[in-house]
C-alpha atoms as a PDB file:
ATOM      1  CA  UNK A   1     -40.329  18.876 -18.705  1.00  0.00           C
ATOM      2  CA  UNK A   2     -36.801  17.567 -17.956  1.00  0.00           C
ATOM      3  CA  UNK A   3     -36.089  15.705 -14.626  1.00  0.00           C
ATOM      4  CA  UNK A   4     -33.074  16.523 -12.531  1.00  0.00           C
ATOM      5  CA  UNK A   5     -31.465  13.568 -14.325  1.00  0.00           C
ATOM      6  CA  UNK A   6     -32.155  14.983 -17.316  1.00  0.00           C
ATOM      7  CA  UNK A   7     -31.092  18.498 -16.296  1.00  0.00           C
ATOM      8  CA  UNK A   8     -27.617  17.168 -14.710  1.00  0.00           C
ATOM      9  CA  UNK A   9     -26.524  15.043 -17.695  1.00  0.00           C
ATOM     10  CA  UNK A  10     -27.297  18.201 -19.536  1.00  0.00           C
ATOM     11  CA  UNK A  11     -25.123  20.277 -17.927  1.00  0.00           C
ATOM     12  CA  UNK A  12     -22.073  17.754 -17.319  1.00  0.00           C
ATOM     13  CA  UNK A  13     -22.149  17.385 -21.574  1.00  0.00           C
ATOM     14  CA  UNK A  14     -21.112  21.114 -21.076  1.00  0.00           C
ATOM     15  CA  UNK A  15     -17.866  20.649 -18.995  1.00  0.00           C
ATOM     16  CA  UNK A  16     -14.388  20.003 -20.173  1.00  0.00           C
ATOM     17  CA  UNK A  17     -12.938  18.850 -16.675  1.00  0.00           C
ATOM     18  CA  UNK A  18     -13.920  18.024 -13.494  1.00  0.00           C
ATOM     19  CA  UNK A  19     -16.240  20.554 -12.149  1.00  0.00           C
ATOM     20  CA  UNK A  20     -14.733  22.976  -8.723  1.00  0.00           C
ATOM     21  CA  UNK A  21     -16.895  21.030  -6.710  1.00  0.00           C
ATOM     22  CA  UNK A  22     -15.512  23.155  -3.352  1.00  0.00           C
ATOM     23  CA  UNK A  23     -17.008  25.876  -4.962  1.00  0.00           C
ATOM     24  CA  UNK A  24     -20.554  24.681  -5.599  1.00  0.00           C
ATOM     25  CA  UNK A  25     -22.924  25.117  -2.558  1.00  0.00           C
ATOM     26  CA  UNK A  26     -26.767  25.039  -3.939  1.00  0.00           C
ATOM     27  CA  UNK A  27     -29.732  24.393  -2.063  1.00  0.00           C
ATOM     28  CA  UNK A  28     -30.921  20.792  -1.775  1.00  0.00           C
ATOM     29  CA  UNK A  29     -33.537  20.204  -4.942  1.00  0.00           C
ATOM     30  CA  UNK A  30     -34.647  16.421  -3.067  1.00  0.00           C
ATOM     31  CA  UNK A  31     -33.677  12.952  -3.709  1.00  0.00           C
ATOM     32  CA  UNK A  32     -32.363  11.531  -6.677  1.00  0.00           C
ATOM     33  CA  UNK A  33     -33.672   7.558  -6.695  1.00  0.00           C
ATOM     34  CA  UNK A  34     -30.267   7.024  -7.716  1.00  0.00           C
ATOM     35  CA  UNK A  35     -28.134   3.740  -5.758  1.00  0.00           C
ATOM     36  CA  UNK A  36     -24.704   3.357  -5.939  1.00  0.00           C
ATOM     37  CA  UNK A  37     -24.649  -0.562  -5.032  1.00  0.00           C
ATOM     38  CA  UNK A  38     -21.367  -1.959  -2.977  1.00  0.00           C
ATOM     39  CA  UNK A  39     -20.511  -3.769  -6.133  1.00  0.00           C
ATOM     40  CA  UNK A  40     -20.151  -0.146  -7.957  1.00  0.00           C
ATOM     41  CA  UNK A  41     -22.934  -0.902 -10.195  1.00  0.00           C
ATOM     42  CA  UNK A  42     -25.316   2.380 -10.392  1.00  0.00           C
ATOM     43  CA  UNK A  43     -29.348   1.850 -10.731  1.00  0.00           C
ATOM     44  CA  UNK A  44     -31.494   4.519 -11.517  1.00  0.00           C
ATOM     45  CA  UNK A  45     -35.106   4.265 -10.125  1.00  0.00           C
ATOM     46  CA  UNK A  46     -34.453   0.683  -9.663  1.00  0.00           C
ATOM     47  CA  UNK A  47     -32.574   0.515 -13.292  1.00  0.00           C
ATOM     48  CA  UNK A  48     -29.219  -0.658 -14.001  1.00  0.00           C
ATOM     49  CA  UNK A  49     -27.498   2.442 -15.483  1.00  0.00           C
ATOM     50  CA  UNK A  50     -25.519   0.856 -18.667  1.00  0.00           C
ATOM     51  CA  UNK A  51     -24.248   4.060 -19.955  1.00  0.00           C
ATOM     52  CA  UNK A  52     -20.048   3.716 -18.488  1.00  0.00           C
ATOM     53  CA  UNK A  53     -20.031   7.546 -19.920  1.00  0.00           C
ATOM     54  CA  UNK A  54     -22.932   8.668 -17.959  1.00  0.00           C
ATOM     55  CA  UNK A  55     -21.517   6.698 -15.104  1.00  0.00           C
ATOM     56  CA  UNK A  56     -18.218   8.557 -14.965  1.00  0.00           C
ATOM     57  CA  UNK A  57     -20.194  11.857 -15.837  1.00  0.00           C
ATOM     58  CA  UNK A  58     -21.943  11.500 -12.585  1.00  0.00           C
ATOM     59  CA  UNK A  59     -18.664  10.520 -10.622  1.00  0.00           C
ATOM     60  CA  UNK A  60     -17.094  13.916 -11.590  1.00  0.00           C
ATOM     61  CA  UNK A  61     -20.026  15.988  -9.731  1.00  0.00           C
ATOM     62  CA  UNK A  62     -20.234  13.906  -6.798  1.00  0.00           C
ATOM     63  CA  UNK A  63     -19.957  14.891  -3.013  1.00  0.00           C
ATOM     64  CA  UNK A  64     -20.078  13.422   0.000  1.00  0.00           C
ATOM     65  CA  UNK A  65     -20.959  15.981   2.611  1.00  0.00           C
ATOM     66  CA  UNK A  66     -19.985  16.156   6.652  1.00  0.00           C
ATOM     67  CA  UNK A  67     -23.954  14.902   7.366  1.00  0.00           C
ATOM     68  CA  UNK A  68     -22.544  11.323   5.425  1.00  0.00           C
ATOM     69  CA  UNK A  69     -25.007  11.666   2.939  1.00  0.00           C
ATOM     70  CA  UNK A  70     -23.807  11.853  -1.111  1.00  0.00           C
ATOM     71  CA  UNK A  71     -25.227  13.978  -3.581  1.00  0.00           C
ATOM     72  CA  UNK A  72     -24.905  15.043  -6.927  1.00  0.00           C
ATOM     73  CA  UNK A  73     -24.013  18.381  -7.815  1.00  0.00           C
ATOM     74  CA  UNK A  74     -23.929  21.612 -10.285  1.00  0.00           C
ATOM     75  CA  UNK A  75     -23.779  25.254  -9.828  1.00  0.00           C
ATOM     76  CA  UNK A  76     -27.925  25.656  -9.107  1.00  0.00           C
ATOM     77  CA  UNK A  77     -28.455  22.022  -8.323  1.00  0.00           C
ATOM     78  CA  UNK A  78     -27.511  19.453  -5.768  1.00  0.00           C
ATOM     79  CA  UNK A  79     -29.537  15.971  -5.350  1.00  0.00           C
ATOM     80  CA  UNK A  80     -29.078  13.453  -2.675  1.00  0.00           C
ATOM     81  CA  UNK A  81     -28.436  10.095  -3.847  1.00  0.00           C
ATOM     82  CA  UNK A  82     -27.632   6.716  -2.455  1.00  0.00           C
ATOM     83  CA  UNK A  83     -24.396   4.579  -2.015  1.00  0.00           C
ATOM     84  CA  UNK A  84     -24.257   0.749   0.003  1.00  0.00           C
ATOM     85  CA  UNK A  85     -20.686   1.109   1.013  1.00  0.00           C
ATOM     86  CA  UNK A  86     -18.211   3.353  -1.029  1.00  0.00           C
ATOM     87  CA  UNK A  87     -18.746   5.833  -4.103  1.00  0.00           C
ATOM     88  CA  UNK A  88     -16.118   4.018  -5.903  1.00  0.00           C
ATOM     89  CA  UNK A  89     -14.856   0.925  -6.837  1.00  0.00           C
ATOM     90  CA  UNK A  90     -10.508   0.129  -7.262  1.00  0.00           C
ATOM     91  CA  UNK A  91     -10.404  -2.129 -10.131  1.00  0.00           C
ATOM     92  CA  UNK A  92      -6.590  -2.225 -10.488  1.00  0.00           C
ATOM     93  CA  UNK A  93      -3.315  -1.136  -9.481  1.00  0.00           C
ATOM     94  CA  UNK A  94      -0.106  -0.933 -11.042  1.00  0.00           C
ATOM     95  CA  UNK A  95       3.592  -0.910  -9.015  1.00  0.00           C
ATOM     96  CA  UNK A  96       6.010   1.826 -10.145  1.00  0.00           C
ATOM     97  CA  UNK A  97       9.619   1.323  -8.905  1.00  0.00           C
ATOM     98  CA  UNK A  98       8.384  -2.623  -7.005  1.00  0.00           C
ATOM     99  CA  UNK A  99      11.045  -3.078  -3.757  1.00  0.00           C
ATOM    100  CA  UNK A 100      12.463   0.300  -4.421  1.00  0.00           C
ATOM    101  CA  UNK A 101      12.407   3.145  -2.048  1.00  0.00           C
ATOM    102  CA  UNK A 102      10.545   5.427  -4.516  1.00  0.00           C
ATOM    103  CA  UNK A 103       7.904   2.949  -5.245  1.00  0.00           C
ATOM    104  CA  UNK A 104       4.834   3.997  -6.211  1.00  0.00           C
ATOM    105  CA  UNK A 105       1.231   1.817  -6.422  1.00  0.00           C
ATOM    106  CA  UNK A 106      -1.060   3.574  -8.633  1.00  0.00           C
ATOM    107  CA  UNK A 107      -4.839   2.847  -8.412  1.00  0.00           C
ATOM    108  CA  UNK A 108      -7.240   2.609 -11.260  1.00  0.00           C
ATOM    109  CA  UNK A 109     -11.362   3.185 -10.184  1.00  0.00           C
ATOM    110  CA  UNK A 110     -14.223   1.735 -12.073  1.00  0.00           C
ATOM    111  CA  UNK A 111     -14.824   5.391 -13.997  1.00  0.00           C
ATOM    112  CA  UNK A 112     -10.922   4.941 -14.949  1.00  0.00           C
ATOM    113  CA  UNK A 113      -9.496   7.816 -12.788  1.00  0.00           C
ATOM    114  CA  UNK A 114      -6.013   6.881 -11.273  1.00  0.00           C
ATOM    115  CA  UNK A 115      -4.950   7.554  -7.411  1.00  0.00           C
ATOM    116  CA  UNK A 116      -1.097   7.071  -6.278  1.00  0.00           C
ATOM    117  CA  UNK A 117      -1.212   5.432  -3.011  1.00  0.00           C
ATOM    118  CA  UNK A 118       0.651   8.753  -0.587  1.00  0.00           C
ATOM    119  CA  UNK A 119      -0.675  11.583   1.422  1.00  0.00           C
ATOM    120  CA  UNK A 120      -3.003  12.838  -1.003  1.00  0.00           C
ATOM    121  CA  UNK A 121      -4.941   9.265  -1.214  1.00  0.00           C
ATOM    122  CA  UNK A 122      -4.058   7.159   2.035  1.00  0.00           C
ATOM    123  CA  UNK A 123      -5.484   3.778   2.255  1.00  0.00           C
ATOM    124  CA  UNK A 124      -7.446   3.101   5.251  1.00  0.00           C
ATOM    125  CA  UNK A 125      -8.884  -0.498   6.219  1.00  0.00           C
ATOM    126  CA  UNK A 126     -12.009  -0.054   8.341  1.00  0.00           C
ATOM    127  CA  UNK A 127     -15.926  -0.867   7.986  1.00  0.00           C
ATOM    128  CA  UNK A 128     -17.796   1.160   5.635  1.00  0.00           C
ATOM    129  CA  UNK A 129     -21.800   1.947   5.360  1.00  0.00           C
ATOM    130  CA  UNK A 130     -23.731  -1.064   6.193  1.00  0.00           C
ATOM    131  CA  UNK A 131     -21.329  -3.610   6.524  1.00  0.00           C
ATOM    132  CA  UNK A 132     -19.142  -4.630   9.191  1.00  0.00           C
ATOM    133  CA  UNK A 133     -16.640  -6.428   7.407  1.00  0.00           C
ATOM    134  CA  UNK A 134     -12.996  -5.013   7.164  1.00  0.00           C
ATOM    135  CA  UNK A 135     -12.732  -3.215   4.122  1.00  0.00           C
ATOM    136  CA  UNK A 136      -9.883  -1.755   2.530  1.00  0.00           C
ATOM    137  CA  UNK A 137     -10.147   1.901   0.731  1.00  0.00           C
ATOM    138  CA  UNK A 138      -8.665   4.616  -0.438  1.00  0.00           C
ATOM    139  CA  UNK A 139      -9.886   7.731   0.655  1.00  0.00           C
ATOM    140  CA  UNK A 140     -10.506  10.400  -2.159  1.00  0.00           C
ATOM    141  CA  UNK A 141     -11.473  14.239  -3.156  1.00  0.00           C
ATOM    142  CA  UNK A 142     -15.064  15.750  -1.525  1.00  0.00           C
ATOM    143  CA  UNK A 143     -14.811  12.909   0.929  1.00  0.00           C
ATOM    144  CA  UNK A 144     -15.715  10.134  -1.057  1.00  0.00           C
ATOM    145  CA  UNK A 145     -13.944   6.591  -0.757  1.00  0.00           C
ATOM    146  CA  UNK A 146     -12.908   4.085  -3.233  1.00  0.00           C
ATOM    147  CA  UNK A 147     -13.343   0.165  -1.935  1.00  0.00           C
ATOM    148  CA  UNK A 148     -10.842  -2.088  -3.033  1.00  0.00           C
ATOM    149  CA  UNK A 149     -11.976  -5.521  -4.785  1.00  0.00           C
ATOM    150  CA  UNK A 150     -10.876  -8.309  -3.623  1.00  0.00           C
ATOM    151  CA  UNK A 151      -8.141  -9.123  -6.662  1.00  0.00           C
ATOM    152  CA  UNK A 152      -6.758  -5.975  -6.457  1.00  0.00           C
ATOM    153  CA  UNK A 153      -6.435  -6.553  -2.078  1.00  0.00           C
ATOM    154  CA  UNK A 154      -4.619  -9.904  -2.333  1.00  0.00           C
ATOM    155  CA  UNK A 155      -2.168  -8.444  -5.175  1.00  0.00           C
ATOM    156  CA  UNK A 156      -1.313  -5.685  -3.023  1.00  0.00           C
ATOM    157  CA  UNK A 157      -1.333  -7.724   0.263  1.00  0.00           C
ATOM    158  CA  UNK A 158       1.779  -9.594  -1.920  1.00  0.00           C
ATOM    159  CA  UNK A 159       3.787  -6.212  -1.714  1.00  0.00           C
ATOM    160  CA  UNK A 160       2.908  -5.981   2.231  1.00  0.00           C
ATOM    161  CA  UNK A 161       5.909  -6.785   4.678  1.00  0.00           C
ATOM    162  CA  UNK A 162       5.585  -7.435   8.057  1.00  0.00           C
ATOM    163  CA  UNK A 163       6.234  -4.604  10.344  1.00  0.00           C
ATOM    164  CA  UNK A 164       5.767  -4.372  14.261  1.00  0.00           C
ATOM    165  CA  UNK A 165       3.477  -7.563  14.170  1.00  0.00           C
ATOM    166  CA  UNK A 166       0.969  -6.458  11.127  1.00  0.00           C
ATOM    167  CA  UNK A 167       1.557  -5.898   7.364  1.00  0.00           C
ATOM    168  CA  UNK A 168       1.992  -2.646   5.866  1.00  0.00           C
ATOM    169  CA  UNK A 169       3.060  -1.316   1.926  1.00  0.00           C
ATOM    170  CA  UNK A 170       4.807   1.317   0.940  1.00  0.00           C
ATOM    171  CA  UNK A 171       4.000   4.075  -1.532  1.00  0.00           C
ATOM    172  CA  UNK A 172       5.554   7.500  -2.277  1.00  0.00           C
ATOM    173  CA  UNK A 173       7.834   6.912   0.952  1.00  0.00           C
ATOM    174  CA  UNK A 174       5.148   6.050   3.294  1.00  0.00           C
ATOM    175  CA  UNK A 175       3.667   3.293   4.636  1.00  0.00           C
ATOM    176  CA  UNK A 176      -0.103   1.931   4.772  1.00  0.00           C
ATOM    177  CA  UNK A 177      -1.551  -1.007   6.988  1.00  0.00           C
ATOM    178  CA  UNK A 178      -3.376  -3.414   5.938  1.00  0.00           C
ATOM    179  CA  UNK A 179      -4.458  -5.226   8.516  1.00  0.00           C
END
């Protein structure tokens, strides 16, 4: 018999892009002893999951819902998992346009999806989960967040100017604090 592991990595080898998660509303099956740890790493039942394809499988089917809790998702299935901090980890950014009105900063995660920095993906610097340390992130689709690491903060904390007595950056025309 297949677990719901099993049965989710089934169906994800099925899809060809990300799944309409907005769509999806199944009844809870349980909990998944799956842990997203704050350093992004992913354990299953106390396992380090090595697989980065498996890893980014999961990413695409996961939700974090208005009760805080995340869960994994398909059409008939929907397990509650585990996450320390944030469901995501920024592992680097690139500047489009640097000191130009138009510029853009463009965020890479650790399952290699990219964010621009604008309305659609604001970055927000606030405590997250468990800890009560400052921590800057971008916030995402289905209400999942994406923590900065700490190379990635200081090179964009180089592109912050000071404005009204803090330090803010600009992306897409708009302008982010960052603390």
């Amino acid at each position: 018999m297949k677990t719901g592991l099993e049965n989710i990595e089934q169906h994800l080898k099925q899809q060809t892009k990300k799944p309409p998660l907005d769509l999806w509303h199944p009844e809870l099956c349980g909990d998944i002893d799956i842990v997203i740890k704050a350093n992004g790493d992913w354990f299953h039942d106390g396992f380090p999951i090595k697989r980065q394809s498996l890893i980014k499988l999961f990413s695409t089917i996961l939700r974090r819902e208005e009760d805080g809790d995340y869960y994994l998702l398909t059409p008939v299935e929907k397990w509650r998992i585990q996450v320390e901090q944030t469901a995501l980890i920024i592992v680097d950014m690139d500047v489009v346009n640097a000191g130009q009105p138009d510029q853009k900063i463009i965020f890479t995660s650790n399952v290699d999806d990219q964010y621009t920095l604008g309305e659609k993906y604001p970055l927000t610097v606030s405590s997250v989960g468990n800890s009560n340390e400052a921590i800057p992130f971008v916030c995402l689709e289905q209400k999942l967040t994406a923590k900065l690491v700490r190379a990635v903060f200081y090179r964009l904390a180089d592109l912050a100017v000071e404005k009204n007595g803090g330090f803010v950056v600009a992306s897409e025309g708009l302008e982010f604090a960052i603390g």
